[in-house]
Protein backbone atom coordinates (compact mmCIF):
# COMPACT_ATOMS: atom_id res chain seq x y z
CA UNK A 1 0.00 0.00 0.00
CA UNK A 2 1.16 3.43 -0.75
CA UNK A 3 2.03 5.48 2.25
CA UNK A 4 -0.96 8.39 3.20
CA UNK A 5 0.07 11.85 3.32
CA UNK A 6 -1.79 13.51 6.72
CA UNK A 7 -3.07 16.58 6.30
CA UNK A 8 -1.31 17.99 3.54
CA UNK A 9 -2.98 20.95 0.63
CA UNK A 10 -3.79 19.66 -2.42
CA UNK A 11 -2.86 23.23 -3.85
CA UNK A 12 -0.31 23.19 -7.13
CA UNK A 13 2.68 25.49 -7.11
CA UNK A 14 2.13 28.78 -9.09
CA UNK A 15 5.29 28.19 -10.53
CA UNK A 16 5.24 25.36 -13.39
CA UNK A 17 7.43 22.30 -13.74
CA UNK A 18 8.12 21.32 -9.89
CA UNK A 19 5.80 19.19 -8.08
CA UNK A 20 2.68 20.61 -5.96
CA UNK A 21 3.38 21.73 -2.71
CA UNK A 22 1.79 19.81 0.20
CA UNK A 23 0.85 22.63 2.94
CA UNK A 24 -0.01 21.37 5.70
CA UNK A 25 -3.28 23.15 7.08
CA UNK A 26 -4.77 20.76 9.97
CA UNK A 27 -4.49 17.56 10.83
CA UNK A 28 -6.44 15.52 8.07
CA UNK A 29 -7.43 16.78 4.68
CA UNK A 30 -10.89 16.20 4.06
CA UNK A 31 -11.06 14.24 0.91
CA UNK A 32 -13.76 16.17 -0.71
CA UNK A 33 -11.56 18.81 -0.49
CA UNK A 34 -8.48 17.15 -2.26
CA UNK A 35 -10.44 15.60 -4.96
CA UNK A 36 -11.52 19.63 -5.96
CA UNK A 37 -7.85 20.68 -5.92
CA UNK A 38 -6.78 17.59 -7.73
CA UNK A 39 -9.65 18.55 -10.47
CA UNK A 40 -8.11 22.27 -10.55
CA UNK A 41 -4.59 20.82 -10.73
CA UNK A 42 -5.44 18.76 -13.86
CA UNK A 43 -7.46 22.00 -15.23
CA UNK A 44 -4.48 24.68 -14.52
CA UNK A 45 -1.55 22.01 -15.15
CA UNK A 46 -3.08 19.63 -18.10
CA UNK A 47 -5.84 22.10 -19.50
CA UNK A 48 -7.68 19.20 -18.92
CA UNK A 49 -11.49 20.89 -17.34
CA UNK A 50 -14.01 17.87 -15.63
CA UNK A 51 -16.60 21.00 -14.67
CA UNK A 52 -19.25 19.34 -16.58
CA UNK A 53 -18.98 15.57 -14.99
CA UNK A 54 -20.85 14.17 -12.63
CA UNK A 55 -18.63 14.84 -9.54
CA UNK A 56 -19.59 11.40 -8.45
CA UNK A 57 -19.04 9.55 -11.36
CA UNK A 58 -15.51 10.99 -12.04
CA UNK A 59 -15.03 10.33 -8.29
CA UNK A 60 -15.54 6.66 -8.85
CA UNK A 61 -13.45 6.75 -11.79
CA UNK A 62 -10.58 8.33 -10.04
CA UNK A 63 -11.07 6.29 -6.73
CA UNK A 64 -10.93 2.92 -9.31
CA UNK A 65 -7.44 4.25 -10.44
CA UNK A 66 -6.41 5.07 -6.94
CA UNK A 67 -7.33 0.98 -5.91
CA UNK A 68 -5.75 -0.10 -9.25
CA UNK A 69 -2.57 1.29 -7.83
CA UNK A 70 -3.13 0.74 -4.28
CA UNK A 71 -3.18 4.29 -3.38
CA UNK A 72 -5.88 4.98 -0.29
CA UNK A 73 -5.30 9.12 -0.92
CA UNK A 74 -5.06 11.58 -3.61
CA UNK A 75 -2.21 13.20 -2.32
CA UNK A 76 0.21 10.36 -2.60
CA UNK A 77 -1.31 9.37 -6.20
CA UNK A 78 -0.69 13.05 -6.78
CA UNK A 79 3.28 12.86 -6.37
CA UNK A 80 3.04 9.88 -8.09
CA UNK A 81 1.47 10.67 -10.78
CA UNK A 82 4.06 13.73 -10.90
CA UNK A 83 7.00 11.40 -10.90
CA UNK A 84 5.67 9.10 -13.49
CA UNK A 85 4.40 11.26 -16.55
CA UNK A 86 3.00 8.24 -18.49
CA UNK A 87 0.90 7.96 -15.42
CA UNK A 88 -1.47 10.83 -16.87
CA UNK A 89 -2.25 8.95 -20.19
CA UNK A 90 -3.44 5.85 -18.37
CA UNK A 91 -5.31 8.88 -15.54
CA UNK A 92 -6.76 10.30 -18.39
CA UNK A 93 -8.17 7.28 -19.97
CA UNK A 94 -10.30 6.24 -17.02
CA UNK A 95 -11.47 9.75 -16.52
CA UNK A 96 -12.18 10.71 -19.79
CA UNK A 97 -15.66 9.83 -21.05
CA UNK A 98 -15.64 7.93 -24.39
CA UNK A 99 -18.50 7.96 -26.60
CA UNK A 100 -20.02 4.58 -27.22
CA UNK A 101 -20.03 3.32 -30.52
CA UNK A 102 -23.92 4.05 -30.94
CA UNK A 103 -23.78 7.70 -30.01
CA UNK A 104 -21.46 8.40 -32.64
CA UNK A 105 -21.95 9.83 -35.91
CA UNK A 106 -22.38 7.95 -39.20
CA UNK A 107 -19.01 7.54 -40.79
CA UNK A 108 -16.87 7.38 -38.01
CA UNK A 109 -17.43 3.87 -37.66
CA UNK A 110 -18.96 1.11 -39.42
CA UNK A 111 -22.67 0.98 -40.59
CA UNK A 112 -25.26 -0.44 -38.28
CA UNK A 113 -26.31 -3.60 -39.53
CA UNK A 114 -29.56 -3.76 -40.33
């Protein structure tokens, strides 16, 4: 299991490049509260913007990533995820909502059989 980080900021640095800085405000970070500044990390940092999900279906996605990689927190997926950039390709695939193959237009797939 990946070691928890106790009550640590979720906050990004101003300054690009470096890894966010954990500030530590009280004694546990309420998780509600991380998973917002992880979403405006990946918004400010990635350009990536999840303002129109569900907030509790991208939480489940992001909590099934978290368990896929035995991480119990955001902030120590968050360091993680800045040490390892091929880490956001695989984060972005389970976040990301992908059309099905129904809902998209003729021509970018095959014809429905009839």
């Amino acid at each position: 299991m990946a070691r928890q980080q106790r009550g640590a900021s979720m906050e990004p640095r101003e300054s690009g490049g470096q890894p966010p800085m954990m500030k530590h405000r009280h004694h546990d970070a309420q998780p509600e509260q991380e998973f917002e500044a992880f979403l405006r990390y990946l918004k400010q940092s990635r350009g990536f913007d999840f303002s129109v999900y569900q907030r509790p279906r991208l939480r489940q996605r992001l909590e099934k990533r978290l368990q896929a990689l035995h991480f119990e927190r955001i902030p120590a997926y968050w360091h993680y995820l800045e040490a390892e950039p091929d880490e956001f390709t695989w984060l972005l695939n389970e976040l990301l909502i992908r059309p099905r193959s129904r809902d998209r237009p003729l021509g970018l797939h095959e014809p429905p059989e009839k």
